[in-house]
PDB file of N, CA and C in Angstrom:
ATOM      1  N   UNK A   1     121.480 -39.569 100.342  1.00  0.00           N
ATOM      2  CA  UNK A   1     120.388 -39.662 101.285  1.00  0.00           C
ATOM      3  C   UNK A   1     120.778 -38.957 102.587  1.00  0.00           C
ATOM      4  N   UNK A   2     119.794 -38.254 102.791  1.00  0.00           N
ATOM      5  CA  UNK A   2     119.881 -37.910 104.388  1.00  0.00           C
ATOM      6  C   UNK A   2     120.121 -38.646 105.799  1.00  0.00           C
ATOM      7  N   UNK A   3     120.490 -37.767 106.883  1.00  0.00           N
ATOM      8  CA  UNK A   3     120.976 -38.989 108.336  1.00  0.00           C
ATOM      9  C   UNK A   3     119.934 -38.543 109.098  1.00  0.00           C
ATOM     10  N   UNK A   4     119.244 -39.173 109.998  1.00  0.00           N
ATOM     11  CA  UNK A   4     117.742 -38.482 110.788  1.00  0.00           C
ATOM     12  C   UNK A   4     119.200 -38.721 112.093  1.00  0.00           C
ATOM     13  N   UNK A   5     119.219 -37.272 112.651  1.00  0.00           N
ATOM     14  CA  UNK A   5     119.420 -37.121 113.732  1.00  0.00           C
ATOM     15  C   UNK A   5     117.971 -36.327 115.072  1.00  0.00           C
ATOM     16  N   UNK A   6     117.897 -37.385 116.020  1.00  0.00           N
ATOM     17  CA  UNK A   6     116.901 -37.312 117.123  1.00  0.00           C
ATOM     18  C   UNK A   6     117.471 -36.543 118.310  1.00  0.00           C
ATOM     19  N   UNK A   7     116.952 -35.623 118.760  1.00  0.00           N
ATOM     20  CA  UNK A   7     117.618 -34.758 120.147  1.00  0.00           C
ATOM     21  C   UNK A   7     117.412 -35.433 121.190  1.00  0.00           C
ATOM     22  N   UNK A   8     117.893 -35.139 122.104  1.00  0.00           N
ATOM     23  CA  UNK A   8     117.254 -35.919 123.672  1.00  0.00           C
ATOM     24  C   UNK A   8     115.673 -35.733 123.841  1.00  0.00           C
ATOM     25  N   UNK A   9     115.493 -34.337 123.831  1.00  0.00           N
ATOM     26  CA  UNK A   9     114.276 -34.377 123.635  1.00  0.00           C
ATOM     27  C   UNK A   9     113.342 -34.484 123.261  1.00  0.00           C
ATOM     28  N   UNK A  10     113.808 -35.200 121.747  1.00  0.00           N
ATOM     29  CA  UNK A  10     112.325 -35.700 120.835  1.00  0.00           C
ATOM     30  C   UNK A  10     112.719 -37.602 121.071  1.00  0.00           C
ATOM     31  N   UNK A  11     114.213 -37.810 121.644  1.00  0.00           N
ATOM     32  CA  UNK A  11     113.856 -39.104 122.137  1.00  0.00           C
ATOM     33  C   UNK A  11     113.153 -39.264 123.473  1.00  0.00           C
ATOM     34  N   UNK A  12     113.143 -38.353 123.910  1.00  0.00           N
ATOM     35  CA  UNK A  12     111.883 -38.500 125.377  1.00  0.00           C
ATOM     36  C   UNK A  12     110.772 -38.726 125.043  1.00  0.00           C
ATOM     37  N   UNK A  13     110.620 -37.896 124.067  1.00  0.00           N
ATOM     38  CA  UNK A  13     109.248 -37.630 123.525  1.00  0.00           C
ATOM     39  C   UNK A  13     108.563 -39.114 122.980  1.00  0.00           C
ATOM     40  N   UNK A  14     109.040 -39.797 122.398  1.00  0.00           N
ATOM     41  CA  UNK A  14     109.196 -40.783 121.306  1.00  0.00           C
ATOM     42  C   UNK A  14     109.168 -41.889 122.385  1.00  0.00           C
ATOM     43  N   UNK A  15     109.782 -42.529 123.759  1.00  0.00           N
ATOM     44  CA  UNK A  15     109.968 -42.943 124.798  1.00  0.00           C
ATOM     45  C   UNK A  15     108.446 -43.384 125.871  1.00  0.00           C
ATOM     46  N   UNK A  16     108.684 -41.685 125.623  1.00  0.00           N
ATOM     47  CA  UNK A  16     106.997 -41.361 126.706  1.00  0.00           C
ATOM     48  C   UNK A  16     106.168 -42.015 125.741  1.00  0.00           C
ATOM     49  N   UNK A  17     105.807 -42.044 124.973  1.00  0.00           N
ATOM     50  CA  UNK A  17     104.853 -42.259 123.740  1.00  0.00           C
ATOM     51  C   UNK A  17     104.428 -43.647 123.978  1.00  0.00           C
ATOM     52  N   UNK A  18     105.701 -44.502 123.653  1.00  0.00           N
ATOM     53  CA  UNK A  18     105.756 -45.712 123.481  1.00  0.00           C
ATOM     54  C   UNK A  18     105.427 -46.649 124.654  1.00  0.00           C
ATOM     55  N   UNK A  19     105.790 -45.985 125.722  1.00  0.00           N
ATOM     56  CA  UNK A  19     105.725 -46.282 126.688  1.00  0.00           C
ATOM     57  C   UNK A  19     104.061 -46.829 127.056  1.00  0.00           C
ATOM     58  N   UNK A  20     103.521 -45.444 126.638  1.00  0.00           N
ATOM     59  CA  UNK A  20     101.886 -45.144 127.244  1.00  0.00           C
ATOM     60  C   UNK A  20     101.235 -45.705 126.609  1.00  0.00           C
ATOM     61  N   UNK A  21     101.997 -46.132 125.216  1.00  0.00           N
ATOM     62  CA  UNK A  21     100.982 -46.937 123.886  1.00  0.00           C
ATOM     63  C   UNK A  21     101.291 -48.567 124.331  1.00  0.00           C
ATOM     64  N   UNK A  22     102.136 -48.805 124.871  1.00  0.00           N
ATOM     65  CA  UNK A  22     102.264 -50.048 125.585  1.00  0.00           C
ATOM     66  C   UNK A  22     101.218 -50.501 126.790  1.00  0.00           C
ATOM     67  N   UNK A  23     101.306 -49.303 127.684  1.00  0.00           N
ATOM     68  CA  UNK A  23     100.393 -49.900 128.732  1.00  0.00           C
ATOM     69  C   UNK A  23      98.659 -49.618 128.296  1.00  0.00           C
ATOM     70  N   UNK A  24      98.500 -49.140 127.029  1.00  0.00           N
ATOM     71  CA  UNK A  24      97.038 -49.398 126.831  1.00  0.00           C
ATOM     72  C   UNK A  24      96.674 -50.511 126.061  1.00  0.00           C
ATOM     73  N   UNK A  25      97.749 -51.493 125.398  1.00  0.00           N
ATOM     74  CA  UNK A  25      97.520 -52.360 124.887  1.00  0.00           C
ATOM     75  C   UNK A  25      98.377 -53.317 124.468  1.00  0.00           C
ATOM     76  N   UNK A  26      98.987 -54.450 124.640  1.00  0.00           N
ATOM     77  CA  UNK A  26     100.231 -54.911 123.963  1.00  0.00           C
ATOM     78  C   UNK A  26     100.330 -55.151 122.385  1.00  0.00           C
ATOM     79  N   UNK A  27     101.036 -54.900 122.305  1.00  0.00           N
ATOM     80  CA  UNK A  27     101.102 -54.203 120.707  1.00  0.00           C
ATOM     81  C   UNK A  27     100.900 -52.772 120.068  1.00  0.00           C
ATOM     82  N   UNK A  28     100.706 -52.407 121.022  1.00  0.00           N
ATOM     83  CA  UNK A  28     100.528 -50.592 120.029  1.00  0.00           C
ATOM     84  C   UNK A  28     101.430 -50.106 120.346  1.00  0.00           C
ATOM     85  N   UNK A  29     102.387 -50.168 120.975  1.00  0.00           N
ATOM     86  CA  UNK A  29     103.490 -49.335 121.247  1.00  0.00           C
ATOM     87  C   UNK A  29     104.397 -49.979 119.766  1.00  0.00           C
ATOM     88  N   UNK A  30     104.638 -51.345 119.268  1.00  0.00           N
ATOM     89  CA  UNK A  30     105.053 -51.530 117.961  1.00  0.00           C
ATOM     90  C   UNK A  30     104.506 -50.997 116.622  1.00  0.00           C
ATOM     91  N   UNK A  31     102.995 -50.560 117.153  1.00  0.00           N
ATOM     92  CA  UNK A  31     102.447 -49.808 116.510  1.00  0.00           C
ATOM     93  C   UNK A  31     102.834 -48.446 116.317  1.00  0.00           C
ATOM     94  N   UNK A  32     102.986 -47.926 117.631  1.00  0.00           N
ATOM     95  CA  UNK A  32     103.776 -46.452 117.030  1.00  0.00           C
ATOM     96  C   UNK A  32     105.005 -46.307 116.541  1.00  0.00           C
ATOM     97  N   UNK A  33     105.518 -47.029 117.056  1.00  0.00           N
ATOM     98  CA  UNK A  33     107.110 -47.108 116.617  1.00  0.00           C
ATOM     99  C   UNK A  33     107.312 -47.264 114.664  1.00  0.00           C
ATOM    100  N   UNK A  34     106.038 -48.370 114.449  1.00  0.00           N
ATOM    101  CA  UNK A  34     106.392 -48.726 112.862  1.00  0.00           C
ATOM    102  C   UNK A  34     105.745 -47.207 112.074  1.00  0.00           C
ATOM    103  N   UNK A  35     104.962 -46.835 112.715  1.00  0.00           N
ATOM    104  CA  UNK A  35     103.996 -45.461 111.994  1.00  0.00           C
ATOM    105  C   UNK A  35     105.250 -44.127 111.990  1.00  0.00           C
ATOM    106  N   UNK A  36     106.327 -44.314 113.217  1.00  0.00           N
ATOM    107  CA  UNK A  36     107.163 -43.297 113.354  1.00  0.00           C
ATOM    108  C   UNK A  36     108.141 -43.538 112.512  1.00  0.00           C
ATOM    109  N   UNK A  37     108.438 -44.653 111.989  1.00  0.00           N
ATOM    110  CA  UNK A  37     109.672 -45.381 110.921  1.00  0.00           C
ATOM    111  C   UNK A  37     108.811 -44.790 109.678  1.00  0.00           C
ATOM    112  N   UNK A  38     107.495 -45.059 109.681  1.00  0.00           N
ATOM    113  CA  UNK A  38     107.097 -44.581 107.884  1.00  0.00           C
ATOM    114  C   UNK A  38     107.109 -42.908 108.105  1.00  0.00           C
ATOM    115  N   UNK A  39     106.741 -42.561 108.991  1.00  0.00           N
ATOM    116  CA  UNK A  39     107.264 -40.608 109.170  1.00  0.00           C
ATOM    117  C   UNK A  39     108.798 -40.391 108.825  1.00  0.00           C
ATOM    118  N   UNK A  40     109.210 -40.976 109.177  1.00  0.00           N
ATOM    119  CA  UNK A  40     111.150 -40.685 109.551  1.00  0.00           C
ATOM    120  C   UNK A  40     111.222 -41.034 107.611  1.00  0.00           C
ATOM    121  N   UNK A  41     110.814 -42.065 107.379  1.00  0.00           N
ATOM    122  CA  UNK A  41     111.552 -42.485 106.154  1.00  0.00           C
ATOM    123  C   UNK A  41     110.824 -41.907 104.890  1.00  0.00           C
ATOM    124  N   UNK A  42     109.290 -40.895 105.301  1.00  0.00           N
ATOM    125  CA  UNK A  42     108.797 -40.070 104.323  1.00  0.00           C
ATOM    126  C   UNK A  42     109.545 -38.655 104.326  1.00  0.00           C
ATOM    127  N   UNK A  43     109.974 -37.852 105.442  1.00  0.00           N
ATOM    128  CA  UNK A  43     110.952 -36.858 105.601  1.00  0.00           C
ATOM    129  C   UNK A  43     112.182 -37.509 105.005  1.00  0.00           C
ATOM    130  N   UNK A  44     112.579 -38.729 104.881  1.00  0.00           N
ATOM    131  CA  UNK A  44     113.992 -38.793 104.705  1.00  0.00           C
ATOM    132  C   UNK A  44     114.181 -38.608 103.106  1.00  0.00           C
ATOM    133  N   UNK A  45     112.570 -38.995 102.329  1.00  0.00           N
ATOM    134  CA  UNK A  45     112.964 -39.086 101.289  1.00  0.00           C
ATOM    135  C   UNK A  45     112.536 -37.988 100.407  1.00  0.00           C
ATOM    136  N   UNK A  46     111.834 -37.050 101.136  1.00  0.00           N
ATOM    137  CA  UNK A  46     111.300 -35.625 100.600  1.00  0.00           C
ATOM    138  C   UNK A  46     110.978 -34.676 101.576  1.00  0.00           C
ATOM    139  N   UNK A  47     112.315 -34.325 102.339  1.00  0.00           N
ATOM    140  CA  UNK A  47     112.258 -33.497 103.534  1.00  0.00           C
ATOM    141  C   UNK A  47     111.514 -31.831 103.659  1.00  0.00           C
ATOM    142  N   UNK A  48     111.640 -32.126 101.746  1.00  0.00           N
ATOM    143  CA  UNK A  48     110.588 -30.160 101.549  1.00  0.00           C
ATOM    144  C   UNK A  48     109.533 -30.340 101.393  1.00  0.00           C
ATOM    145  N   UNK A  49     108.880 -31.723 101.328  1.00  0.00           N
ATOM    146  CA  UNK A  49     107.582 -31.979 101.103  1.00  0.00           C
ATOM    147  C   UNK A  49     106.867 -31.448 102.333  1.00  0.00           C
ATOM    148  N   UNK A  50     107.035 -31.466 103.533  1.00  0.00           N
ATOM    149  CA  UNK A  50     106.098 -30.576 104.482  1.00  0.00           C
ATOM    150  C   UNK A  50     106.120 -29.326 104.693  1.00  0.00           C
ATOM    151  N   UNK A  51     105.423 -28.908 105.223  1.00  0.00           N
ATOM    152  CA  UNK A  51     105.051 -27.389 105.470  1.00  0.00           C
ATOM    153  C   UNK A  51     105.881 -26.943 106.729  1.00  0.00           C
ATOM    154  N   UNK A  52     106.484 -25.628 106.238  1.00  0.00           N
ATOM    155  CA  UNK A  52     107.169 -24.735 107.208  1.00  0.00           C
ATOM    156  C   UNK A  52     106.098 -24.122 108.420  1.00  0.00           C
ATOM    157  N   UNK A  53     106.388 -24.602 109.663  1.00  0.00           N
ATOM    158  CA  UNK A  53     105.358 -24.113 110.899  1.00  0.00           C
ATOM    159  C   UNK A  53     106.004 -22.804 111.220  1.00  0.00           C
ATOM    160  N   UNK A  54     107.411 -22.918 111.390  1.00  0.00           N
ATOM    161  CA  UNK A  54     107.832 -21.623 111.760  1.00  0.00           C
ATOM    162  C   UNK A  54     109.129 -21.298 112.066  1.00  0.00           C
ATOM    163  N   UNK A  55     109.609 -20.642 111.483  1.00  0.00           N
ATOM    164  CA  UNK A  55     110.929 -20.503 110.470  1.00  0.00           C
ATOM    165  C   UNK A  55     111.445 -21.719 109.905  1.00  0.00           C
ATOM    166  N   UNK A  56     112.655 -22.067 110.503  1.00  0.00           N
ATOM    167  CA  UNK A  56     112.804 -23.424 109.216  1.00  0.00           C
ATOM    168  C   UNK A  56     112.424 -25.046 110.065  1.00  0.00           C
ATOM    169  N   UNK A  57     111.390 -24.977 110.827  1.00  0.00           N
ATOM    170  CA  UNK A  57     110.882 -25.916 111.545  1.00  0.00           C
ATOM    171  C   UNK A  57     109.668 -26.368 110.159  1.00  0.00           C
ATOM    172  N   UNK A  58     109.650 -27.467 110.495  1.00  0.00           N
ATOM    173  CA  UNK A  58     108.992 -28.568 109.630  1.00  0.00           C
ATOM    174  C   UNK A  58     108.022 -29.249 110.212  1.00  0.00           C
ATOM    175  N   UNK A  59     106.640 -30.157 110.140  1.00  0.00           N
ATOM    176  CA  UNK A  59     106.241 -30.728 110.421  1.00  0.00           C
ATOM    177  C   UNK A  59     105.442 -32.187 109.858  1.00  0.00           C
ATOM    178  N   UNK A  60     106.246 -33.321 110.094  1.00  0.00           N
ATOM    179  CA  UNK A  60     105.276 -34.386 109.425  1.00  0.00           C
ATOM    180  C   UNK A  60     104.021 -34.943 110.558  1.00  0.00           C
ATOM    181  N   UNK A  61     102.841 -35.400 109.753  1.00  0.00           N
ATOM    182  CA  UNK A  61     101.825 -36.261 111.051  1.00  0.00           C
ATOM    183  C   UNK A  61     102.568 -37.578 110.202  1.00  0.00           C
ATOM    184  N   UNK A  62     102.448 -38.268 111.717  1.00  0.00           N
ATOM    185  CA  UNK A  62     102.161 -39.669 111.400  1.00  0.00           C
ATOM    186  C   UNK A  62     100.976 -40.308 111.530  1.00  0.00           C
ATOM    187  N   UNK A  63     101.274 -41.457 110.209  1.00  0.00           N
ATOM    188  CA  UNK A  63     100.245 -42.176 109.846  1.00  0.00           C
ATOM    189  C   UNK A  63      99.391 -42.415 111.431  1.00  0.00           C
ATOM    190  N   UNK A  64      98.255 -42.794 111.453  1.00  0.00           N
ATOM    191  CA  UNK A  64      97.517 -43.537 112.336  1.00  0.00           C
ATOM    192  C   UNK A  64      97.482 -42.964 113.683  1.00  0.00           C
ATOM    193  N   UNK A  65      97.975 -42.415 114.135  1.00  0.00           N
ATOM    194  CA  UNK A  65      98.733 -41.624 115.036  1.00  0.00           C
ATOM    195  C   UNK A  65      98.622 -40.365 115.580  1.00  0.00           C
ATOM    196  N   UNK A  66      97.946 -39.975 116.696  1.00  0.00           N
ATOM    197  CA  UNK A  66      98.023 -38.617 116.368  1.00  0.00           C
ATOM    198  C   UNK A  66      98.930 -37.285 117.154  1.00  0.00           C
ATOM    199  N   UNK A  67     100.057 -37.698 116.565  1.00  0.00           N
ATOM    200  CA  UNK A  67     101.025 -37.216 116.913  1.00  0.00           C
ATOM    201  C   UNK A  67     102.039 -36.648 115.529  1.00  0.00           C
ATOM    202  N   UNK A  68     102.837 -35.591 116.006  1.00  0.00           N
ATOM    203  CA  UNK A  68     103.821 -34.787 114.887  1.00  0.00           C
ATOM    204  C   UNK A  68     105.287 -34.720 114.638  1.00  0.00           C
ATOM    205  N   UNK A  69     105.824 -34.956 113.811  1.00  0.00           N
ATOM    206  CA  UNK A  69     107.508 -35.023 114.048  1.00  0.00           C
ATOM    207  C   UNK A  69     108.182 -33.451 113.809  1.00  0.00           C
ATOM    208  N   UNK A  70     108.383 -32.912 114.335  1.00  0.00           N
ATOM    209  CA  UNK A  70     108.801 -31.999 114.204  1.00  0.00           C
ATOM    210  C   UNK A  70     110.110 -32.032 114.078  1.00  0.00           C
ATOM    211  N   UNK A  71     110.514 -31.277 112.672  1.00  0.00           N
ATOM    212  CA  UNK A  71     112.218 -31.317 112.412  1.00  0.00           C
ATOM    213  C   UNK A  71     112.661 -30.712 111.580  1.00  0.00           C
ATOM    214  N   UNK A  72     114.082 -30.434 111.668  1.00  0.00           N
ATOM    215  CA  UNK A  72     114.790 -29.284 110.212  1.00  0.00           C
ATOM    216  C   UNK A  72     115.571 -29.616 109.690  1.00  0.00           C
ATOM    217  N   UNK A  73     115.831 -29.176 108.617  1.00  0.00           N
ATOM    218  CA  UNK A  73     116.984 -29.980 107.733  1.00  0.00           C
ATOM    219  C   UNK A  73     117.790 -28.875 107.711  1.00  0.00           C
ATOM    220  N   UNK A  74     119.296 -29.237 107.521  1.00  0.00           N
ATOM    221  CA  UNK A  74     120.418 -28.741 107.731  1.00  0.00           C
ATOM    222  C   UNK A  74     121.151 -29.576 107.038  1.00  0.00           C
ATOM    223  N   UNK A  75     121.579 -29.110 105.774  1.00  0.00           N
ATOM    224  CA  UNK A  75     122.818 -29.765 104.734  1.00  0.00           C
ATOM    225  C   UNK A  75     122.278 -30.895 104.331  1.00  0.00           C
ATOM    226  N   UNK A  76     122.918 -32.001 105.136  1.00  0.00           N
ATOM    227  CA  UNK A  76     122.091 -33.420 104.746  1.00  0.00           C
ATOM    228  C   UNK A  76     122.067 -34.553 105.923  1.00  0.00           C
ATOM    229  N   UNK A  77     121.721 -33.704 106.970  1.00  0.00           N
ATOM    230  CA  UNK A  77     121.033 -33.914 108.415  1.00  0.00           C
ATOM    231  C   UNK A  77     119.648 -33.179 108.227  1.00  0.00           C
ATOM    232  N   UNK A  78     119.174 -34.507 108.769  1.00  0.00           N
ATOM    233  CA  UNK A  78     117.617 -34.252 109.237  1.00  0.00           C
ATOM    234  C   UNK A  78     117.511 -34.027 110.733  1.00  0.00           C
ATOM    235  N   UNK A  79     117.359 -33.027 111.279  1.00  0.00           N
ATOM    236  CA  UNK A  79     117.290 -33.049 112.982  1.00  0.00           C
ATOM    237  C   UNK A  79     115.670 -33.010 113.317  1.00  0.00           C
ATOM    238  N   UNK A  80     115.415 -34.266 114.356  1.00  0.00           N
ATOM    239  CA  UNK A  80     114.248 -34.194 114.619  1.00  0.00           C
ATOM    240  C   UNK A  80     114.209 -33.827 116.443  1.00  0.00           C
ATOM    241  N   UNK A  81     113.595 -32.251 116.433  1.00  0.00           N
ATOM    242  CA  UNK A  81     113.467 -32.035 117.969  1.00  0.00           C
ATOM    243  C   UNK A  81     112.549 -31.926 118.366  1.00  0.00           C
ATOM    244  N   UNK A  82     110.914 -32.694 118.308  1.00  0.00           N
ATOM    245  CA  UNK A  82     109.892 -32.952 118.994  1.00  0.00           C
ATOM    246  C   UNK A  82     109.486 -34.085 118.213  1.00  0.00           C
ATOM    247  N   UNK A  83     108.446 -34.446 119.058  1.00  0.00           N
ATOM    248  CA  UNK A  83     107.488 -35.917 118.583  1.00  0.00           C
ATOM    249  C   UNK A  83     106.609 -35.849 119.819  1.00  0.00           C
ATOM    250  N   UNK A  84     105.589 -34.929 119.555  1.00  0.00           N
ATOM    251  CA  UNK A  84     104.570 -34.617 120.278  1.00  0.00           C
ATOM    252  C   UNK A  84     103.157 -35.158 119.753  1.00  0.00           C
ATOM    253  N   UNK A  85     102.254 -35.074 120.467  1.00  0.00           N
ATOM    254  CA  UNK A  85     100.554 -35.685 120.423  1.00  0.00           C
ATOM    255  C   UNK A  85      99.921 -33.727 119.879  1.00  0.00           C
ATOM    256  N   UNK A  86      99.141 -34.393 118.919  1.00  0.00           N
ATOM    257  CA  UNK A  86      98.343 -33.428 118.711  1.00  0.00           C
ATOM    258  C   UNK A  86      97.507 -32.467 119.657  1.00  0.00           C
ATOM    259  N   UNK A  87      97.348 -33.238 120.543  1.00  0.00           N
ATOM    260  CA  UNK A  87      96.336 -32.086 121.600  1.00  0.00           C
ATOM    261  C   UNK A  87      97.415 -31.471 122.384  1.00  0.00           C
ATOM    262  N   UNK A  88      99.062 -31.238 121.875  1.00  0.00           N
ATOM    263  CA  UNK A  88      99.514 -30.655 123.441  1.00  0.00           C
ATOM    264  C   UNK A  88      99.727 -29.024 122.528  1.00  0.00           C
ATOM    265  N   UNK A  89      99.822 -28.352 123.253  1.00  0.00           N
ATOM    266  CA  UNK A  89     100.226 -26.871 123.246  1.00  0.00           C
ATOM    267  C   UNK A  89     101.031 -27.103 122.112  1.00  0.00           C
ATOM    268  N   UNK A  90     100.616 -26.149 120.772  1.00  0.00           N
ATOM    269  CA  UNK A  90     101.155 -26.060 119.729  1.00  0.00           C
ATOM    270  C   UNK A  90     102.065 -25.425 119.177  1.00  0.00           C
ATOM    271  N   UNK A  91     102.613 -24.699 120.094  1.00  0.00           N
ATOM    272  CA  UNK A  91     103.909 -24.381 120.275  1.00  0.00           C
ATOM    273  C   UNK A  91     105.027 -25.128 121.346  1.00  0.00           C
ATOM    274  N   UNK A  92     104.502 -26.092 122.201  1.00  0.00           N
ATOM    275  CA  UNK A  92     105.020 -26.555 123.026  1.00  0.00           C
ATOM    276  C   UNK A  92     106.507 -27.679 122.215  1.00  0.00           C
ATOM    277  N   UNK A  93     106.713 -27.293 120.927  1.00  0.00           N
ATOM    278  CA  UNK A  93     108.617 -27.953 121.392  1.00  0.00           C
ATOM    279  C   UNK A  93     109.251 -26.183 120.642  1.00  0.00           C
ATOM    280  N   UNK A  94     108.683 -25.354 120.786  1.00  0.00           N
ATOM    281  CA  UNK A  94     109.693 -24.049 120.223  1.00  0.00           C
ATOM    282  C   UNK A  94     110.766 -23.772 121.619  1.00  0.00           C
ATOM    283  N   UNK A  95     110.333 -24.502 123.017  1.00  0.00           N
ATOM    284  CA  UNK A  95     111.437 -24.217 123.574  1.00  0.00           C
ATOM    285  C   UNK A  95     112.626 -25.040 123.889  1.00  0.00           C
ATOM    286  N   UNK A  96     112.398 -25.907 122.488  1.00  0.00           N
ATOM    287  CA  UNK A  96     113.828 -26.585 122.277  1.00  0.00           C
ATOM    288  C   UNK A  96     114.329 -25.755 121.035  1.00  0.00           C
TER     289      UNK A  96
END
């Protein structure tokens, strides 16, 4: 099995998220968090199952959510370097 390694910057990402899903409601921030565990653990268990965005960058949606995990596999590391919302600039983690 694969190891999900998270960058600083897709734990910001993931942070900010939770954060904002907290102050609109108590409980949805456990909400994103469990929707980001069934993303993490659908890449973990068929990391070629998503589609190549651009070069060997990957992208899963999560469930319920509308937000993307962006990540690459390397040997048998999973590196995840964004966890962005669908409406932001769709190239906005290529400058990690």
């Amino acid at each position: 099995m694969k190891s999900t390694l998270f960058t600083s910057a897709a734990e910001a990402d993931v942070e900010e998220a939770l954060q904002w899903y907290d102050s609109q409601r108590p409980g949805l921030g456990a909400a994103f968090l469990h929707a980001l565990d069934i993303a993490v653990m659908a890449v973990v268990s068929n990391p070629e199952a998503y589609a190549v965005i651009h070069r060997q960058i990957r992208r899963a949606l999560l469930p319920k959510f509308p937000y993307g995990l962006f990540y690459r596999v390397l040997d048998e590391t999973i590196i995840v370097i964004a966890c962005l919302h669908a409406k932001r600039h769709p190239r906005a983690w290529r400058t990690r």
